[in-house]
Protein backbone atom coordinates (compact mmCIF):
# COMPACT_ATOMS: atom_id res chain seq x y z
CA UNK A 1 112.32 27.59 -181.19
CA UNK A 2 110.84 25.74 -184.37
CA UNK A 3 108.36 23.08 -184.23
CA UNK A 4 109.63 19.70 -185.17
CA UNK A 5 107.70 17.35 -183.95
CA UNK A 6 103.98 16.63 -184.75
CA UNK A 7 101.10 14.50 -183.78
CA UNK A 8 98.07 14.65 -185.70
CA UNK A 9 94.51 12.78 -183.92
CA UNK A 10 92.11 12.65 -186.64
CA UNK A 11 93.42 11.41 -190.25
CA UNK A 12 90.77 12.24 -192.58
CA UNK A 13 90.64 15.05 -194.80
CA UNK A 14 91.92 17.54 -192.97
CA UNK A 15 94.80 15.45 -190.73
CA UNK A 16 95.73 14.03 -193.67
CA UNK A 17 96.32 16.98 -195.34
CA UNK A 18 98.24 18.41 -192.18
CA UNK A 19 100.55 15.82 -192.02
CA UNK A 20 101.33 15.68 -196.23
CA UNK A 21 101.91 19.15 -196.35
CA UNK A 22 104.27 18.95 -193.49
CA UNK A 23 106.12 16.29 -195.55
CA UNK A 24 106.03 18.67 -198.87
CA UNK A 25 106.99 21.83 -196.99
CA UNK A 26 108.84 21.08 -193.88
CA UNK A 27 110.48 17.68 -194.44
CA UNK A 28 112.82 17.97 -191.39
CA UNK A 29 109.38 17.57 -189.51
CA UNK A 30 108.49 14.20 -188.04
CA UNK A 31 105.15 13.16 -187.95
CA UNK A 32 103.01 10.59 -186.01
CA UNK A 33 99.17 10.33 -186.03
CA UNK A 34 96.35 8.19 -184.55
CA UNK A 35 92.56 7.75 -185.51
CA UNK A 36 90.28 5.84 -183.92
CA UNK A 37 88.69 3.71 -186.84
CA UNK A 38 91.47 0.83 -187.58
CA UNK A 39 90.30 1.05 -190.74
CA UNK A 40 91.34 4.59 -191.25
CA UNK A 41 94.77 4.31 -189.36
CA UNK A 42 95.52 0.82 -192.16
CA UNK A 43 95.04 3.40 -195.22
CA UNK A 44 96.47 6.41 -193.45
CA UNK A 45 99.74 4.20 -193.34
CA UNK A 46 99.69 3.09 -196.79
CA UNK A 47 99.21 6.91 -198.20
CA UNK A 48 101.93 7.55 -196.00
CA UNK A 49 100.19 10.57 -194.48
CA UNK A 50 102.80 10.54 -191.45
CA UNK A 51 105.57 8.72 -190.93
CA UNK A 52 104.46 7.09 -188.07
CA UNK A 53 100.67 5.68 -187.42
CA UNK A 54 100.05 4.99 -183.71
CA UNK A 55 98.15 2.42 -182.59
CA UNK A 56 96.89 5.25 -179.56
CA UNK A 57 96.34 8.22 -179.33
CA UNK A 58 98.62 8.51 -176.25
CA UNK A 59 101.18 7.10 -178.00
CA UNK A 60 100.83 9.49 -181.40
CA UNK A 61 101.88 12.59 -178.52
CA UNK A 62 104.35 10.87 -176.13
CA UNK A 63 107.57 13.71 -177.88
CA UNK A 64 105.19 15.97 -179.86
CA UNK A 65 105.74 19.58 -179.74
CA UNK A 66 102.39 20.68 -181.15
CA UNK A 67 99.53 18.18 -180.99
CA UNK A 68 97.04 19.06 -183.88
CA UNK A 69 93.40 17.98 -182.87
CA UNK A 70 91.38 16.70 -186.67
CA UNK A 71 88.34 15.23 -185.49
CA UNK A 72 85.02 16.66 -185.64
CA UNK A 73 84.42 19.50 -182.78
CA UNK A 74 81.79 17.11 -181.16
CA UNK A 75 84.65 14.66 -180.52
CA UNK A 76 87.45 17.39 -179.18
CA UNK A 77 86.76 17.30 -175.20
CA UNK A 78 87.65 13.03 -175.57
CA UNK A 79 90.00 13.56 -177.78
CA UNK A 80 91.77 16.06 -175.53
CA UNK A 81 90.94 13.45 -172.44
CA UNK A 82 92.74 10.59 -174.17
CA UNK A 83 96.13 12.73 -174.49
CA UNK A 84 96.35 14.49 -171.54
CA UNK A 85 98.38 12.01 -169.52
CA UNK A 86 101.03 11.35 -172.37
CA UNK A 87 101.03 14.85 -173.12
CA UNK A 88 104.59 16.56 -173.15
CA UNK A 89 105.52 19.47 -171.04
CA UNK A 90 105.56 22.75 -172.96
CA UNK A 91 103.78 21.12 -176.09
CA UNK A 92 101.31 23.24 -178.21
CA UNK A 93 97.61 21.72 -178.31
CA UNK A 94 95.70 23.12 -181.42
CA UNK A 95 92.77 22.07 -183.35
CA UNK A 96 91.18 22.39 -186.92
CA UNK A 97 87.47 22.91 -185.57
CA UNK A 98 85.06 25.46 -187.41
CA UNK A 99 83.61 26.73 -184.31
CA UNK A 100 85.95 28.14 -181.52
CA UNK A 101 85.29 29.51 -178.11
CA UNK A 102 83.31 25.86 -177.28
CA UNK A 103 85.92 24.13 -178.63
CA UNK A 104 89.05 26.39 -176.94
CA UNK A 105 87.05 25.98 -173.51
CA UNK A 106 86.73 21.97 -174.04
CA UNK A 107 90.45 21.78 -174.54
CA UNK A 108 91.41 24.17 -172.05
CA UNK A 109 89.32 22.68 -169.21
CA UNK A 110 90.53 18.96 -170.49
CA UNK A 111 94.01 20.19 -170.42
CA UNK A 112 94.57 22.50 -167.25
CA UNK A 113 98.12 22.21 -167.82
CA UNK A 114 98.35 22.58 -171.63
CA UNK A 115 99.51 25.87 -173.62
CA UNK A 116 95.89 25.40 -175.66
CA UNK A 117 96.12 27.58 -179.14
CA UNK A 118 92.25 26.89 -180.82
CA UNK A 119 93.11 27.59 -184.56
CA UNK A 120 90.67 26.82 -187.76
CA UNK A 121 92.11 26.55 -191.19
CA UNK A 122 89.38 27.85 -193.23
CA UNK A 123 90.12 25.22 -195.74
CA UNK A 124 88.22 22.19 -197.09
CA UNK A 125 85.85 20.08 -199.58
CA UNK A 126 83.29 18.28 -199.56
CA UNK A 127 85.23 15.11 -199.65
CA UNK A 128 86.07 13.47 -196.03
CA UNK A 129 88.40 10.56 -195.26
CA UNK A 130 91.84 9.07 -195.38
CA UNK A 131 92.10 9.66 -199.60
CA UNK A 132 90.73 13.08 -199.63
CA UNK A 133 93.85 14.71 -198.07
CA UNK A 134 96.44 16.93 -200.12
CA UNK A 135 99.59 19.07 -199.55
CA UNK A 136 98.20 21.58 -201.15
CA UNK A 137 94.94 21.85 -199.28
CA UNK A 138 96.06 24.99 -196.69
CA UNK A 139 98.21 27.36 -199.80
CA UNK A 140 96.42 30.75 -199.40
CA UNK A 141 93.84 30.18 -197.16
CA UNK A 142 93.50 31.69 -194.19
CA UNK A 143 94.13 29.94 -190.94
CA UNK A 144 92.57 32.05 -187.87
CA UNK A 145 94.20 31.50 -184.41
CA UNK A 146 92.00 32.28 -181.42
CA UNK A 147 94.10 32.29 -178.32
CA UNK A 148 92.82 33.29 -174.74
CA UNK A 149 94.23 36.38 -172.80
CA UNK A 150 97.70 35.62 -171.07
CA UNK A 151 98.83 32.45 -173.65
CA UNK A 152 102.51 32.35 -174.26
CA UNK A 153 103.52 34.86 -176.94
CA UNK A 154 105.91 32.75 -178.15
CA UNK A 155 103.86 29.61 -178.96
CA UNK A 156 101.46 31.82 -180.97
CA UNK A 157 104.34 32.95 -182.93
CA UNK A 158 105.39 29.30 -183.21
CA UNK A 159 102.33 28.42 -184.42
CA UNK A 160 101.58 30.87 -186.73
CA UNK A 161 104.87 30.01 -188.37
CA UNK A 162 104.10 26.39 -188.55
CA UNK A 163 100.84 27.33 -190.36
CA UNK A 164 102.44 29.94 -192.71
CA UNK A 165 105.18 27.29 -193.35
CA UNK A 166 101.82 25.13 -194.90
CA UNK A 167 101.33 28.10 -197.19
CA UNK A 168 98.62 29.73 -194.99
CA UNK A 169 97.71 33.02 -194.24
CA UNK A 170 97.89 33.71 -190.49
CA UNK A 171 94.64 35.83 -188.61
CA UNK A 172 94.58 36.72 -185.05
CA UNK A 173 90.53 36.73 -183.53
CA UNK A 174 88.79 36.83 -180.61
CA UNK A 175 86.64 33.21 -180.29
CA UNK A 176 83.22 34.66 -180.04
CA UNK A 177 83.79 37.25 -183.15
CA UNK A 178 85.23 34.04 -185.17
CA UNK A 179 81.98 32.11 -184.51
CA UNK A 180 79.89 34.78 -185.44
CA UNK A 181 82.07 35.45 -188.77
CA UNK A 182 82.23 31.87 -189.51
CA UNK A 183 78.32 31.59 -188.98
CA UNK A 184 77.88 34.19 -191.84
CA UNK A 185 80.47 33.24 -194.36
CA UNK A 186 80.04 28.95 -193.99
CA UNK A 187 77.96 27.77 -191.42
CA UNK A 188 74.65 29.51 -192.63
CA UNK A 189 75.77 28.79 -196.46
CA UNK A 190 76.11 24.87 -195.32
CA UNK A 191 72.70 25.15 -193.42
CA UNK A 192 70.75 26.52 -196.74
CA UNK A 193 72.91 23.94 -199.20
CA UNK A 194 71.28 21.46 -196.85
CA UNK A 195 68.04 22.59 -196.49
CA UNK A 196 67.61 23.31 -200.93
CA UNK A 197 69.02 20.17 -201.35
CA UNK A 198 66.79 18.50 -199.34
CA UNK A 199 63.91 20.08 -200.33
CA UNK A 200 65.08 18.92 -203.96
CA UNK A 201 65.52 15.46 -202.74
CA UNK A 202 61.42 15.61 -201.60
CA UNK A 203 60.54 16.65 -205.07
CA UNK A 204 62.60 14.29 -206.84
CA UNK A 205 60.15 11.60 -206.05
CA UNK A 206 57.10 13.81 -207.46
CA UNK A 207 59.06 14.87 -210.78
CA UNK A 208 60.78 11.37 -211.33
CA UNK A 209 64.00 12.68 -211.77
CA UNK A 210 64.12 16.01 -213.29
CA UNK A 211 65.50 17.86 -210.32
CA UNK A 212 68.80 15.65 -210.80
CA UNK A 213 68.22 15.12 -215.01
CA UNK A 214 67.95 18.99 -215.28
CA UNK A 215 70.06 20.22 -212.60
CA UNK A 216 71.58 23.70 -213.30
CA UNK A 217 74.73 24.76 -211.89
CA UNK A 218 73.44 26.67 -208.50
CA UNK A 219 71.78 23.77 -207.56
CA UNK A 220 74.55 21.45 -208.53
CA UNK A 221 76.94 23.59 -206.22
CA UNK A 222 74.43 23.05 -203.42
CA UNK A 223 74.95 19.87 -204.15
CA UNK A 224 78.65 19.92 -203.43
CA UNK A 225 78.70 21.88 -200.03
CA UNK A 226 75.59 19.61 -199.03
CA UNK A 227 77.77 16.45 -199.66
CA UNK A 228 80.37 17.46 -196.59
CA UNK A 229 81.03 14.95 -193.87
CA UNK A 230 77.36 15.13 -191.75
CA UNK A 231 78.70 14.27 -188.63
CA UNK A 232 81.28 17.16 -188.79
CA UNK A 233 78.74 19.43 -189.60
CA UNK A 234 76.25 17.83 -187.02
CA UNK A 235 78.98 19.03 -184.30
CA UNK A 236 79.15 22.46 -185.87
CA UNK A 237 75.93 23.83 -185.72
CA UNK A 238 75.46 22.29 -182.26
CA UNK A 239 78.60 23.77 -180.87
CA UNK A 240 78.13 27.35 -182.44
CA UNK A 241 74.77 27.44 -182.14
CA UNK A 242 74.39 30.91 -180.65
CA UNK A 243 76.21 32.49 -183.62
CA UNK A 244 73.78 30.27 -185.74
CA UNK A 245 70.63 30.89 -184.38
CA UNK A 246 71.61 34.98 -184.55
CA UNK A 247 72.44 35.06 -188.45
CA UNK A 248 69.65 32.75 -189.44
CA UNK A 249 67.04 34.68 -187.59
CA UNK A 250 68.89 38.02 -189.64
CA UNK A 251 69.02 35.60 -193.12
CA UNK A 252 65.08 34.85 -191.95
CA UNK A 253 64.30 38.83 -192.08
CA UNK A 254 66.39 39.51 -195.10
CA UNK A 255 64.81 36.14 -196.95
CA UNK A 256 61.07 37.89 -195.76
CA UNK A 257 61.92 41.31 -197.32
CA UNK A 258 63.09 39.37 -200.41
CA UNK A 259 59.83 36.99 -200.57
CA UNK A 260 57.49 40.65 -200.08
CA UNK A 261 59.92 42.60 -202.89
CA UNK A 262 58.76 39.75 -205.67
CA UNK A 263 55.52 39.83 -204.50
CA UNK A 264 54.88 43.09 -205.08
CA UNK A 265 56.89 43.45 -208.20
CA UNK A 266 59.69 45.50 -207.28
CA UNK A 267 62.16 45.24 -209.45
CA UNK A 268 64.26 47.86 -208.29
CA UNK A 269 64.91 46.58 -204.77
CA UNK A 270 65.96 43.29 -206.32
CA UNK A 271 68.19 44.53 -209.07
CA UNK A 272 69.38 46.51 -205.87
CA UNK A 273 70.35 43.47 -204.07
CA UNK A 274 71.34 41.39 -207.53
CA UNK A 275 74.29 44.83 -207.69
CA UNK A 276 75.48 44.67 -204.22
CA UNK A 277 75.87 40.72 -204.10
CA UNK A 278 77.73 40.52 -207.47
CA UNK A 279 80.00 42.98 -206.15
CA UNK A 280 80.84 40.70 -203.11
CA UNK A 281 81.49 37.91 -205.32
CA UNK A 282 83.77 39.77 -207.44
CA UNK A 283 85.44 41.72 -204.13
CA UNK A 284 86.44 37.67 -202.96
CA UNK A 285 87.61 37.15 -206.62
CA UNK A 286 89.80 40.20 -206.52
CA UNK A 287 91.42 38.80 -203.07
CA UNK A 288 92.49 35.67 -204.46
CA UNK A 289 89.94 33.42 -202.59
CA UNK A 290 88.50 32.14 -205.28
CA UNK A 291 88.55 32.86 -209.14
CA UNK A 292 86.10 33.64 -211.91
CA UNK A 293 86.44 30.56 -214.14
CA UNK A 294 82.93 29.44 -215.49
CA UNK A 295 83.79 26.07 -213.32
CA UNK A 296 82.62 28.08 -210.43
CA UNK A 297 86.22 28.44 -209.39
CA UNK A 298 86.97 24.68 -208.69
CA UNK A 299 89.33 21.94 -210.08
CA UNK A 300 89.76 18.55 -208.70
CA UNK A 301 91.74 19.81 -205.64
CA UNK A 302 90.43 22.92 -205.44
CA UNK A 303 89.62 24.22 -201.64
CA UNK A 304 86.39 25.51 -200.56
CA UNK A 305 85.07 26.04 -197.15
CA UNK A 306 83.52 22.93 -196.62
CA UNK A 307 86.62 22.51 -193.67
CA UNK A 308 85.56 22.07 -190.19
């Protein structure tokens, strides 16, 4: 049994992007959507990022067969309480979150009733809104499905069609072991873009300018991760804050041995580290997550994981 029929709550970056690459790739698809600003919903209708804006949420769901939650993981539990009347029997309820077992738990205690399929399309930039959404936003990224024990077979395998259909790559994972991963490989790289950037924006005022003036390329992509949406990244690291907390105290330890290595002058534990890092980098090249173009990788469209 396909999927053809799809609400989408939340039309910013990543709902828009949902429902335009459902137009692109599976145009037999219809789409409805709601978000809560008017504001949004107005330009949502003019892009044409579904073919039908809702003026309620309810009302986005009333004949969906999956319901796609986009709004920032802070925001699921309501926006799971606002559907679950209207809600179809037999209809998928997903969501694009970053962190996963406190959002699947929201959702599933929200929606008793539901068949509740947490999913996180690692997929993103560092632009938010109604006009930041493309088609081509989910093609060979990986999109990581974290069902509970005992959930339908056959809606996973519905699902994970629906998201390969988008030109994703499909992962199964236990909730927990996604937070954790997802704390290494984008939440703690957020939390340090943040933190350099900020401590760049306290010496800006000292050096009049010259952090910005004489900005070098690390620092400028700090710059881009540390301009995602800060209320979707708010929600993050207070929903997966376990998984946080465990790989900054680790980053904390590893950051110490560095800080005692220059101290001391050793230059062979740091070219040691320099080795093994450039070897990551060029491991994630070789896998076709990113590329080695002296733009760091990025075009104009280009995904990162800046997604929720």
């Amino acid at each position: 049994m396909t999927i053809s029929r799809v609400a989408v709550i939340g039309l910013g970056l990543l709902g828009g992007s949902v429902g335009l690459a459902i137009a692109e790739n599976l145009p037999d698809c219809a789409t409805t959507g709601f978000d809560a600003d008017p504001d949004v919903r107005r330009r949502a209708a003019l892009r044409g990022l579904v073919d039908r804006v809702c003026d309620t949420a309810a009302d986005a769901v009333r004949n969906a067969d999956l319901v796609i939650l986009c709004v920032p993981v802070g925001a699921m539990r309501q926006a799971a309480a606002d559907i679950a009347d209207a809600l179809p029997d037999g209809a998928i309820v997903s969501d694009v979150g970053s962190s996963k077992a406190a959002v699947g738990q929201a959702l599933r205690e929200a929606l008793p009733r539901a068949v509740v399929i947490p999913a996180h399309p690692v997929a993103g930039t560092e632009r938010s809104g109604p006009d930041a959404g493309f088609a081509q936003l989910f093609r060979h990224r990986w999109c990581i499905l974290t069902p509970s024990e005992g959930t339908d077979s056959e809606a996973i395998a519905r699902l994970s069609a629906f998201w390969e259909s988008l030109g994703a790559n499909v992962e199964r994972m236990d909730a927990a072991h996604h937070d954790l991963v997802l704390a290494v490989t984008s939440h703690i790289p957020h939390l340090i873009a943040y933190t350099i950037v900020g401590t760049a924006s306290d010496l800006e005022q000292v050096t009049r300018g010259e952090v910005i003036k004489y900005s070098a390329g690390g620092f400028r992509d700090f710059t881009r991760i540390a301009a995602s949406d800060p209320t979707m990244w708010r929600d993050v690291f207070l929903t997966n804050r376990d998984a946080v907390l465990e790989m900054l105290g680790r980053f904390t330890e590893d950051l110490t041995a560095l800080q005692r290595a220059i101290r001391r002058g050793d230059g062979e534990a740091l070219f040691d580290l320099f080795t093994r890092t450039r070897d990551i980098r060029r491991s994630i090249v070789e896998q076709g997550q990113d590329d080695a173009r002296p733009d760091f990788g990025r075009g104009d469209h280009e995904p990162s994981d800046s997604g929720r």
